[in-house]
Protein backbone atom coordinates (compact mmCIF):
# COMPACT_ATOMS: atom_id res chain seq x y z
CA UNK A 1 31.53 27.62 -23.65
CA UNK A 2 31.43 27.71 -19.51
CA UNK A 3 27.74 29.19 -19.80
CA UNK A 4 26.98 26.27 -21.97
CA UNK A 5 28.71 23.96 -20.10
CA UNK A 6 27.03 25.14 -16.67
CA UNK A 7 23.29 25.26 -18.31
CA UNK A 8 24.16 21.96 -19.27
CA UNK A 9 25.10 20.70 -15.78
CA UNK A 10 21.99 22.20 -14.37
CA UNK A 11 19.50 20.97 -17.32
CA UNK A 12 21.37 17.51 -15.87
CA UNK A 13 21.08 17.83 -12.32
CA UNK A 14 17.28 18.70 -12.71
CA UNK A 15 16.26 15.49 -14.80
CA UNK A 16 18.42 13.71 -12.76
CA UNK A 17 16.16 15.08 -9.39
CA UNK A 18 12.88 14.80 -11.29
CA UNK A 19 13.83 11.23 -11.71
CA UNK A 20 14.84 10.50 -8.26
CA UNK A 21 11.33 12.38 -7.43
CA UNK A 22 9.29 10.07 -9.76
CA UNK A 23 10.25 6.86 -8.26
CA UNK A 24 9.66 8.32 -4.67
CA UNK A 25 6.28 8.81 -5.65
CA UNK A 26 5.79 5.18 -7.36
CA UNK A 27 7.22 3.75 -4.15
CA UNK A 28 4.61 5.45 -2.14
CA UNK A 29 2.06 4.50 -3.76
CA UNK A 30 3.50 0.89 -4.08
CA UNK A 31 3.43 1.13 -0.28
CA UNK A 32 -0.14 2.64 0.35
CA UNK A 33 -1.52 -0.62 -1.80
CA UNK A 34 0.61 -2.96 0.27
CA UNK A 35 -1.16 -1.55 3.02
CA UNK A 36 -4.44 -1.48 1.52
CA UNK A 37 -4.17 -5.13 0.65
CA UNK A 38 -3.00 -6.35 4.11
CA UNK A 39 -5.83 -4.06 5.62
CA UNK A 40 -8.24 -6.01 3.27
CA UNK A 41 -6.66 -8.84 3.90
CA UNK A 42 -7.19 -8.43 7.72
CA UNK A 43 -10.78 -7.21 7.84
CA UNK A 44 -11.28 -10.62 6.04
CA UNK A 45 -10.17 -12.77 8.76
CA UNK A 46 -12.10 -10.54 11.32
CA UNK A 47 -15.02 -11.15 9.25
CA UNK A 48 -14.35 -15.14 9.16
CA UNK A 49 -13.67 -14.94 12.81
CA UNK A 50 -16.72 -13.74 13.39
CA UNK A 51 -18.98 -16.19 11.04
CA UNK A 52 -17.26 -18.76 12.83
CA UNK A 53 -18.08 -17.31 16.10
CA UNK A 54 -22.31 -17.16 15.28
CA UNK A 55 -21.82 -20.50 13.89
CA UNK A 56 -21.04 -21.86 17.12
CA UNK A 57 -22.88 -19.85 18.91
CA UNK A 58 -25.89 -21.41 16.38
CA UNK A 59 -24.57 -24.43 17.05
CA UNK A 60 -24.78 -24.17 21.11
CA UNK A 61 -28.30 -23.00 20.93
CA UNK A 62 -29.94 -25.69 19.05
CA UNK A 63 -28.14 -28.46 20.75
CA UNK A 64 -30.05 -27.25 23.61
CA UNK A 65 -33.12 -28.19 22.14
C-alpha cells in the first residue's frame, strides 16, 4: 500500500512538472513573437522614416529648378 501510495505521488509530481514545463515553453515562445512583431513593427517606421526623408529630399531638389 506505501509502494503504491509513493509511485503514486511520484507519477503526480512528474505530470504536475511536465505541466509547469509546457507552459514555460508556450510563454517563450509567446514572448519571442511579441518581439518579433515589435521588431517588425519597428523596421516599419525606419522604413517610413526614410521614404519620408527621399521625399523631401525630392522635394528640395526640384524646387531648385
Amino acid at each position: 500500500m506505501k509502494k503504491s501510495l509513493l509511485l503514486f505521488s511520484v507519477l503526480l509530481l512528474s505530470v504536475l512538472t511536465l505541466a509547469q514545463c509546457r507552459e514555460t515553453k508556450e510563454e517563450k515562445a509567446e514572448d519571442a513573437i511579441e518581439e518579433i512583431g515589435d521588431g517588425l513593427e519597428d523596421a516599419g517606421e525606419d522604413v517610413e522614416d526614410a521614404v519620408d526623408g527621399v521625399k523631401e529630399e525630392v522635394e528640395s531638389e526640384t524646387d531648385d529648378y
